[in-house]
C-alpha atoms as a PDB file:
ATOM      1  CA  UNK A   1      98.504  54.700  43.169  1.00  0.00           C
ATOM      2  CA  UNK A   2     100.798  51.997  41.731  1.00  0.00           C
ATOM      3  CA  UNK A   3     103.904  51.531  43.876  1.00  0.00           C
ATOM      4  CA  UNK A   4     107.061  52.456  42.134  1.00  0.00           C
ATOM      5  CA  UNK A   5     108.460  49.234  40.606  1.00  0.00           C
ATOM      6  CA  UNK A   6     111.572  49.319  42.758  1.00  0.00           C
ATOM      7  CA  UNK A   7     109.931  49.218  45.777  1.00  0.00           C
ATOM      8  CA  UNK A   8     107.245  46.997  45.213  1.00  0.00           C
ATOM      9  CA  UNK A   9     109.213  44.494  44.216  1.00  0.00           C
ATOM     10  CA  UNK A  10     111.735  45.242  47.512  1.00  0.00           C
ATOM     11  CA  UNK A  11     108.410  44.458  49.276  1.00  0.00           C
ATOM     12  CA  UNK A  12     107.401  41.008  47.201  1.00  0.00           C
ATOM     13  CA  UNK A  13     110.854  39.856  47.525  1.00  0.00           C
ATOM     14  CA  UNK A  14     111.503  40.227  51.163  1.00  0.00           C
ATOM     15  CA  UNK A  15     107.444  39.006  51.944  1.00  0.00           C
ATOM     16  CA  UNK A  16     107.319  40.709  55.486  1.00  0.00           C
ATOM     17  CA  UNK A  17     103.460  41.610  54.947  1.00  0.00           C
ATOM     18  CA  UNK A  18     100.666  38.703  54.047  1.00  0.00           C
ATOM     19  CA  UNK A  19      99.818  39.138  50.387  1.00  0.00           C
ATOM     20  CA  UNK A  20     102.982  41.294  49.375  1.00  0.00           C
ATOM     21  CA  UNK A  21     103.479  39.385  45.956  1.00  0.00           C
ATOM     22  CA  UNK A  22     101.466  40.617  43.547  1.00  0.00           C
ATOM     23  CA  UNK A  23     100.865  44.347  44.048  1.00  0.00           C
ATOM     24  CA  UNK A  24      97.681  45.876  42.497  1.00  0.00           C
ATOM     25  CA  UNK A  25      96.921  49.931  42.784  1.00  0.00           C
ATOM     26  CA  UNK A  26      95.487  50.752  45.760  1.00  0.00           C
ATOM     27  CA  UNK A  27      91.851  51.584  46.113  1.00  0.00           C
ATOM     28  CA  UNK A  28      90.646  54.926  45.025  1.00  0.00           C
ATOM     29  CA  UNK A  29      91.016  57.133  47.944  1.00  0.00           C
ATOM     30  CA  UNK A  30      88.706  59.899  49.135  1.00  0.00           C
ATOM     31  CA  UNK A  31      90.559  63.305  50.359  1.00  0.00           C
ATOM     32  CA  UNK A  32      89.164  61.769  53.951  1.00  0.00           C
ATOM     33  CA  UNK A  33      91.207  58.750  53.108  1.00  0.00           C
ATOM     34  CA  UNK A  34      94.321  60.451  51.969  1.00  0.00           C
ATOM     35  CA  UNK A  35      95.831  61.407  55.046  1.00  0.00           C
ATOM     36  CA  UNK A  36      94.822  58.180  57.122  1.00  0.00           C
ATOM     37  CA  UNK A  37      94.656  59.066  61.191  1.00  0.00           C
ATOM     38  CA  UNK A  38      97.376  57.114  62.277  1.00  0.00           C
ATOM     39  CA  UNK A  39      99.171  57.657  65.649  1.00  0.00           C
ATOM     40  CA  UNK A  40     102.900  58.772  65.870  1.00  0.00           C
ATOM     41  CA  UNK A  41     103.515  55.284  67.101  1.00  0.00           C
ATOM     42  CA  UNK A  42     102.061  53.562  64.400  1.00  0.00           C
ATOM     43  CA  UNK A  43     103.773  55.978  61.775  1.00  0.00           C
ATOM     44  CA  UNK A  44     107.403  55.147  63.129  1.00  0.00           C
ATOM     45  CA  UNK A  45     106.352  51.569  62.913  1.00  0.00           C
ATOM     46  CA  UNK A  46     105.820  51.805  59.475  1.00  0.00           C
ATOM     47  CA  UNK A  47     109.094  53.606  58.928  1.00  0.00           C
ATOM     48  CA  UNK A  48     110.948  51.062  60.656  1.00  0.00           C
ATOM     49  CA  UNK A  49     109.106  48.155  59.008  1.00  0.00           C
ATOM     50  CA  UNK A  50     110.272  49.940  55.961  1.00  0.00           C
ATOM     51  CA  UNK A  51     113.500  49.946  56.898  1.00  0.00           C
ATOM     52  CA  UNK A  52     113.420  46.580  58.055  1.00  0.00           C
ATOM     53  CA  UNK A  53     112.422  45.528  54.733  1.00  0.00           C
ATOM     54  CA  UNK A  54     115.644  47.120  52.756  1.00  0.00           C
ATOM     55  CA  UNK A  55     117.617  46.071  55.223  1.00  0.00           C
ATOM     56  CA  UNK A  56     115.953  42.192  54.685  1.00  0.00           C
ATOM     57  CA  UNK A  57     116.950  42.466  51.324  1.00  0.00           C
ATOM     58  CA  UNK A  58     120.658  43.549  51.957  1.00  0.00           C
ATOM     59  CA  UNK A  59     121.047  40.208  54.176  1.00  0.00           C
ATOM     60  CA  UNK A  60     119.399  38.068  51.666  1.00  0.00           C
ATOM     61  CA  UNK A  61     122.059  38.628  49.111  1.00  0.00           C
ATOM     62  CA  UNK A  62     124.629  38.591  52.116  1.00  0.00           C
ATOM     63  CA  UNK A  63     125.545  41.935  53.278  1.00  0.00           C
ATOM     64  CA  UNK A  64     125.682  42.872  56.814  1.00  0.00           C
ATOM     65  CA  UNK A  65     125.108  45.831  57.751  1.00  0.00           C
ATOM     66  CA  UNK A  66     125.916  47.119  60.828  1.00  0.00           C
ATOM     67  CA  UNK A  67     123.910  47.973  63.503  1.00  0.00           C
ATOM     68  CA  UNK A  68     121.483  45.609  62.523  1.00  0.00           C
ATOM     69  CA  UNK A  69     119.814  41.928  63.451  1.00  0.00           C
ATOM     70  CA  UNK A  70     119.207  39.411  60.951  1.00  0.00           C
ATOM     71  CA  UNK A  71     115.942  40.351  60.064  1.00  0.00           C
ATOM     72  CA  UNK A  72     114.203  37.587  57.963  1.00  0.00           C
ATOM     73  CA  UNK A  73     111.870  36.444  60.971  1.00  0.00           C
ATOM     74  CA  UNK A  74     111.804  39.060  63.384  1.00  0.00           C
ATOM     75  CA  UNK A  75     111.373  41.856  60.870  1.00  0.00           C
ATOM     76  CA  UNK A  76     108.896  39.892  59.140  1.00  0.00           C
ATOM     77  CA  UNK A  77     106.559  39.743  62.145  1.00  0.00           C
ATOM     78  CA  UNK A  78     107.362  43.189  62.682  1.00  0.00           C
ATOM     79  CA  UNK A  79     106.285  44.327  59.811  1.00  0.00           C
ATOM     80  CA  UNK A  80     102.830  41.918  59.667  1.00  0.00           C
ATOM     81  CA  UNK A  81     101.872  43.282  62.899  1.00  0.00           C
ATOM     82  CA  UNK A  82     102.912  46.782  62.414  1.00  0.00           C
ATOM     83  CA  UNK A  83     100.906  46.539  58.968  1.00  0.00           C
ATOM     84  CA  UNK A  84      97.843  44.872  61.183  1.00  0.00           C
ATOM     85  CA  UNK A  85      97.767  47.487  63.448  1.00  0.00           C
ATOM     86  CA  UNK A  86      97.754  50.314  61.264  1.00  0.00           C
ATOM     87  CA  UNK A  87      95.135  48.807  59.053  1.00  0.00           C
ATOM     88  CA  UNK A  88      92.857  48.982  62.043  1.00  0.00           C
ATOM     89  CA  UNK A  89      94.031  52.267  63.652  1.00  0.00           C
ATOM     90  CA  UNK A  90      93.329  53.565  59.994  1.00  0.00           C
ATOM     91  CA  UNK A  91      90.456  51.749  58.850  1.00  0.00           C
ATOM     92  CA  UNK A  92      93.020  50.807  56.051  1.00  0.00           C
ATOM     93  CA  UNK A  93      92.985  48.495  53.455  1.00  0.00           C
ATOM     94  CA  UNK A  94      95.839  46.642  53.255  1.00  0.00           C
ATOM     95  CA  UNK A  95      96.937  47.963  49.714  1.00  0.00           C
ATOM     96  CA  UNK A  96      96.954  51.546  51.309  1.00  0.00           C
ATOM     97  CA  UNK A  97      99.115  49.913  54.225  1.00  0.00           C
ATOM     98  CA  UNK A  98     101.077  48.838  51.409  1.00  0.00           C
ATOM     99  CA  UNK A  99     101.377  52.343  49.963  1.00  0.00           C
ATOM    100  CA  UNK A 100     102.628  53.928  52.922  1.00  0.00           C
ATOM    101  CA  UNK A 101     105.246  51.606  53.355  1.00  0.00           C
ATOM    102  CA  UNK A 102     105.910  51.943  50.278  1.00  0.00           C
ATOM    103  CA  UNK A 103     106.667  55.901  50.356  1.00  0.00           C
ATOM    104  CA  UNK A 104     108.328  55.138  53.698  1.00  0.00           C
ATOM    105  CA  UNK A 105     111.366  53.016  51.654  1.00  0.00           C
ATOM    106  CA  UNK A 106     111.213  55.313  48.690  1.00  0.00           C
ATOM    107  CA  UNK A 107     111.714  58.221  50.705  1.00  0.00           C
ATOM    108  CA  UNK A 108     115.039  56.126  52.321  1.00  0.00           C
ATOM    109  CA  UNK A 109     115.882  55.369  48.822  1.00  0.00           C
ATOM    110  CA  UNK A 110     115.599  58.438  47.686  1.00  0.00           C
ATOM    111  CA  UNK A 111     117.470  60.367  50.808  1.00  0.00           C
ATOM    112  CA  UNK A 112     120.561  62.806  49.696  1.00  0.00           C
ATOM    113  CA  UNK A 113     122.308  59.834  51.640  1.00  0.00           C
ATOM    114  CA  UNK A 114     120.541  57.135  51.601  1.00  0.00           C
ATOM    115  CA  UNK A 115     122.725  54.587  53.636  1.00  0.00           C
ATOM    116  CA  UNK A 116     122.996  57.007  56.345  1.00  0.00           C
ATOM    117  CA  UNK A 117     119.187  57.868  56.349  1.00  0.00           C
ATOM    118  CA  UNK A 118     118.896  54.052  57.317  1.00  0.00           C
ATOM    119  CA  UNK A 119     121.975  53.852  59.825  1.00  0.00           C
ATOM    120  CA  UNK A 120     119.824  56.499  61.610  1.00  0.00           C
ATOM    121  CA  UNK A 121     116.873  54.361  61.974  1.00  0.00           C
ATOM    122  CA  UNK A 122     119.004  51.357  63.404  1.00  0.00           C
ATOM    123  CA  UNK A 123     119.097  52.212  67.031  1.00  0.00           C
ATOM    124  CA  UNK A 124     115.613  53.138  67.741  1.00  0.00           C
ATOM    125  CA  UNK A 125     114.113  50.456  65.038  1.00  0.00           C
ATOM    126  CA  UNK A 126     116.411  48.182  66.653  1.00  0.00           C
ATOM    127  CA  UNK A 127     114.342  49.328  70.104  1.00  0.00           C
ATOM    128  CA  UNK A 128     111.059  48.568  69.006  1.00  0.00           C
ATOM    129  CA  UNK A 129     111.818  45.206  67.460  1.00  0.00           C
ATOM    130  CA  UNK A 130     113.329  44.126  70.587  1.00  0.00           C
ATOM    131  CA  UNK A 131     110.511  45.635  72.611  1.00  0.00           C
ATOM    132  CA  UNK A 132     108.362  43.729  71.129  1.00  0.00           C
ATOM    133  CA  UNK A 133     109.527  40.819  69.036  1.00  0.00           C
ATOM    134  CA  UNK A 134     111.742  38.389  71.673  1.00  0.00           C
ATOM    135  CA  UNK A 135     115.018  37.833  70.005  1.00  0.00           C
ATOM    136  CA  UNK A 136     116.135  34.707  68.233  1.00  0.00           C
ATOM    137  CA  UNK A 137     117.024  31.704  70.752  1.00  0.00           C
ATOM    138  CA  UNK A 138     120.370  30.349  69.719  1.00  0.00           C
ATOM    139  CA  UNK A 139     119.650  26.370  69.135  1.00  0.00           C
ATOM    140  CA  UNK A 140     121.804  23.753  70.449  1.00  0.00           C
ATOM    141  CA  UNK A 141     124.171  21.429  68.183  1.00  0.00           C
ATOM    142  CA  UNK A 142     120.848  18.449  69.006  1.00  0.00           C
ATOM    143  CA  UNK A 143     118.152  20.972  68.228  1.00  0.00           C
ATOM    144  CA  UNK A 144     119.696  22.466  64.802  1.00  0.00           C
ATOM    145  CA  UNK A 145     120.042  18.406  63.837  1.00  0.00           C
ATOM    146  CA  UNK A 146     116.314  18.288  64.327  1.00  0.00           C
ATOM    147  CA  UNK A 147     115.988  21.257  62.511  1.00  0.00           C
ATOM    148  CA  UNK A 148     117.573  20.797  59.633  1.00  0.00           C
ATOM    149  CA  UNK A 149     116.114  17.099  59.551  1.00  0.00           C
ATOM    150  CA  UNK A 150     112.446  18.549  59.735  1.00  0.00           C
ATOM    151  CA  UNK A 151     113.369  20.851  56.804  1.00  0.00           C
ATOM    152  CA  UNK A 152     115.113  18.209  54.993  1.00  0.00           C
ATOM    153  CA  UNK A 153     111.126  15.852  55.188  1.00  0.00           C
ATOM    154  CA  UNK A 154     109.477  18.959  53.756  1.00  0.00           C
ATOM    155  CA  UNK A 155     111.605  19.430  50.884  1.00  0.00           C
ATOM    156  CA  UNK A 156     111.490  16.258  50.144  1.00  0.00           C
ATOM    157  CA  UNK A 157     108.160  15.466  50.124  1.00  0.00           C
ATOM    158  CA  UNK A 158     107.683  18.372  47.922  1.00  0.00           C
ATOM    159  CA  UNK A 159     110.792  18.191  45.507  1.00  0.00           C
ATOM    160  CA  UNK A 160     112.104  14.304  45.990  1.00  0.00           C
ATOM    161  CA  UNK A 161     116.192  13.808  46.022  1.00  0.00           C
ATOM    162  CA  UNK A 162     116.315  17.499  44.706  1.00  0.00           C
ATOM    163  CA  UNK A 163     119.617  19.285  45.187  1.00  0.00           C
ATOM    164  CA  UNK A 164     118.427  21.386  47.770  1.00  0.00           C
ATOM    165  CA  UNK A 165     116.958  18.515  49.682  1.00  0.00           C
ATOM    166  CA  UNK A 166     120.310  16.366  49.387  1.00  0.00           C
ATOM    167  CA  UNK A 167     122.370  19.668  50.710  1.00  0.00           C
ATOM    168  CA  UNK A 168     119.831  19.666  53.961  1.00  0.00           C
ATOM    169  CA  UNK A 169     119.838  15.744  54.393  1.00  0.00           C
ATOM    170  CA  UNK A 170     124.291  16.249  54.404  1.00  0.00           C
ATOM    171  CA  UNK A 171     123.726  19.357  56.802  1.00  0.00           C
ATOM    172  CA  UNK A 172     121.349  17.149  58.895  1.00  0.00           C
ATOM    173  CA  UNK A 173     124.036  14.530  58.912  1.00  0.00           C
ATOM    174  CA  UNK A 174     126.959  16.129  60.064  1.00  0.00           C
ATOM    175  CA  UNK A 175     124.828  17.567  62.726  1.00  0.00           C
ATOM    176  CA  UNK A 176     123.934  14.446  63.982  1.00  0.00           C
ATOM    177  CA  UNK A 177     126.918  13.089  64.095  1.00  0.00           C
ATOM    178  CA  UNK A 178     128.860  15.358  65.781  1.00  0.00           C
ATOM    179  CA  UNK A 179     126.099  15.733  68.344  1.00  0.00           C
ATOM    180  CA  UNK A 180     126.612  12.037  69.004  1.00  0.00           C
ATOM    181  CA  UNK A 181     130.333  11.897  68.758  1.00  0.00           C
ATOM    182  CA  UNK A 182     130.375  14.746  71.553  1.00  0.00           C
ATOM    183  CA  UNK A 183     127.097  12.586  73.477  1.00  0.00           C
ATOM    184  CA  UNK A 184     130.126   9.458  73.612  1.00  0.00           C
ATOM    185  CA  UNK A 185     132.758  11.264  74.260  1.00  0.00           C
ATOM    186  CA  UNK A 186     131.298  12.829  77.493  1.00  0.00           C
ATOM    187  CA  UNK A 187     130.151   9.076  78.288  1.00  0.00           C
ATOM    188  CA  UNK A 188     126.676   8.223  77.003  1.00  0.00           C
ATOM    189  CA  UNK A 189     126.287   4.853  75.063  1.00  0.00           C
ATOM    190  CA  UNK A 190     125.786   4.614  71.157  1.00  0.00           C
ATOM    191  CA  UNK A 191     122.214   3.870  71.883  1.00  0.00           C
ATOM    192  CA  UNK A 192     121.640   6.668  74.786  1.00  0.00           C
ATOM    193  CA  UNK A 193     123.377   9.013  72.001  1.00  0.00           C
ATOM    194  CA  UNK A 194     120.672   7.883  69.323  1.00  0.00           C
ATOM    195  CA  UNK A 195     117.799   8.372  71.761  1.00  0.00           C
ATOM    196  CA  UNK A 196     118.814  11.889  72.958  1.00  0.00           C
ATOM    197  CA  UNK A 197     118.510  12.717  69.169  1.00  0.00           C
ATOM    198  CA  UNK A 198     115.126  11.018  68.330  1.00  0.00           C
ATOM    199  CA  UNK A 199     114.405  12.810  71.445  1.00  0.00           C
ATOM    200  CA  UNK A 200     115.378  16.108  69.935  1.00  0.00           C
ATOM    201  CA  UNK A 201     113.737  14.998  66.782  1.00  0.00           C
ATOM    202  CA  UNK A 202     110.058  14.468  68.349  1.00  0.00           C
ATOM    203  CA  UNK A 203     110.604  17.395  70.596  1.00  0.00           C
ATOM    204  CA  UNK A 204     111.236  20.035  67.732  1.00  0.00           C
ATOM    205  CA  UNK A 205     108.352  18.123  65.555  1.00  0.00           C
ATOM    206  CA  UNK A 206     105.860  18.997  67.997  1.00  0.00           C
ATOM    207  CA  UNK A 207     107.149  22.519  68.454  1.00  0.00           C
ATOM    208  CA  UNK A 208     106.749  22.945  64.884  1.00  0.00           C
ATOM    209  CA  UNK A 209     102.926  21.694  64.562  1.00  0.00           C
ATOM    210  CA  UNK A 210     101.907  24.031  67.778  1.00  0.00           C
ATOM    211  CA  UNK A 211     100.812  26.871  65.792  1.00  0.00           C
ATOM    212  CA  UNK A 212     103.047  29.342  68.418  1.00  0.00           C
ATOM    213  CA  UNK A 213     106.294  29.863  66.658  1.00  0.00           C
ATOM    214  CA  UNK A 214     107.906  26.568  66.183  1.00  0.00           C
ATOM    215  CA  UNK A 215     111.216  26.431  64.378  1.00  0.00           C
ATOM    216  CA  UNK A 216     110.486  30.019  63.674  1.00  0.00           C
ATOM    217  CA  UNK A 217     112.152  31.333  66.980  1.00  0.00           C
ATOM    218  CA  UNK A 218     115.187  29.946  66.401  1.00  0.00           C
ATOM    219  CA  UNK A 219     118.448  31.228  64.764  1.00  0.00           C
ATOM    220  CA  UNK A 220     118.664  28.666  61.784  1.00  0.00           C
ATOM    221  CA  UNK A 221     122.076  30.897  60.883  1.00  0.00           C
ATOM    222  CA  UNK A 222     123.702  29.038  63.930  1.00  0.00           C
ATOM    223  CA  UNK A 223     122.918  25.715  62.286  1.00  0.00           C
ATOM    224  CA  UNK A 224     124.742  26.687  59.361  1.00  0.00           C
ATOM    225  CA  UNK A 225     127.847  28.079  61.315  1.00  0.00           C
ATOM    226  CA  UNK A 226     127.643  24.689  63.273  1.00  0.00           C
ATOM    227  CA  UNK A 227     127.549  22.530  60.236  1.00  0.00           C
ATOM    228  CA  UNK A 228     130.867  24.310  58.833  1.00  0.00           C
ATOM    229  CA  UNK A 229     133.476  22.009  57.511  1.00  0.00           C
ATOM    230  CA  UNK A 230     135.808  21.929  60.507  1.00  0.00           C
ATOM    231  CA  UNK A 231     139.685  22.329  60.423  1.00  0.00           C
ATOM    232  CA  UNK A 232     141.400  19.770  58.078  1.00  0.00           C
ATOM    233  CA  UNK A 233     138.007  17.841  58.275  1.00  0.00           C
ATOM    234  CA  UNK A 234     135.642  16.722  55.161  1.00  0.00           C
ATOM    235  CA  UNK A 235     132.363  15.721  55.026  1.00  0.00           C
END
């Protein structure tokens, strides 16, 4: 079975399971196959990795909706280890992991109300995710400088002075510096200020090449908020 265009391209989009661009039908299934022997557990899982992934979406063009996390990193593990599990339990394929998720946000889609249909799932999908994915740790002003400076290398190595790499290296910047106007004004040095933030730098550098996480368990959002234009300030 093809997924229904809609929501495999809500899947692609949002790419919370390994391999989600690029949908092909799903293996020929034998009457055996069609009902896969999931438990209860694992069902819900899938239902709230569904929702997770329409909710994804929402956030990436900006809405909040309430009752809900930001979702882009949590809900994506969710969903790849939900989608893991299940193919296991199941003796799945991923493309039939696929499919059920699939159903799982047509049938949200296609509710009598859908927006209420997913309100519903927010508290106990909410549950599970923080059950079992550890919330986002809120960085510091010194750690979202070394963030946004590590993100800033990669797209520049990739794209050169592109416009998204110049917007990071100006993020990266006004991090910085008010992380060492604040380091002076509470009575480090220039210099002790500029070592705290290589510091930073070479700590976040090696959290990013250990393979466990890295930048990924952070709230980038809070960079952003922190790199706001502040009152009757420019960059």
């Amino acid at each position: 079975m093809r997924l229904p265009l809609r929501v495999a391209a809500l899947l692609a989009r949002v790419a919370l399971l390994p391999l989600t661009v690029g949908f092909a039908p799903a293996q020929a299934q034998t009457p055996a196959q069609s009902a896969p022997k999931l438990t209860a557990q694992t069902r819900d899982d899938l239902r709230c990795s569904a929702a997770f992934a329409i909710v994804a979406l929402e956030q990436s063009d900006g809405d909040a909706l309430e009752g809900w996390p930001q979702l882009a990193v949590r809900g994506r593990t969710f969903f790849a280890d939900s989608g893991e599990r299940a193919m296991k339990e199941g003796a799945l394929s991923r493309e039939q992991v696929r499919d059920l998720i699939g159903r799982e946000v047509q049938a949200l889609q296609t509710a009598p109300d859908p927006d209420k249909a997913l309100a519903a799932l927010a508290k106990p999908c909410v549950a599970r995710l923080d059950a079992t994915v550890p919330p986002l740790v809120t960085p510091t002003l010194k750690q979202c400088a070394a963030i946004l400076g590590l993100a800033y290398a990669e797209v520049h190595a990739r794209e050169g002075m592109s416009a998204s790499a110049q917007d990071l290296k100006t993020l990266e910047s006004v991090l910085s510096s008010r992380e060492r106007e604040a380091l002076i004004a509470a009575g480090s040095s220039g210099d002790d200020a500029d070592r705290t933030l290589s510091e930073a730098r070479e700590a976040m550098a090696v959290e990013a090449a250990d393979g466990k996480g890295g930048v990924d368990k952070y709230d980038i959002a809070h960079c952003y908020e922190l790199a706001k234009p502040q009152e009757k300030s420019h960059y």
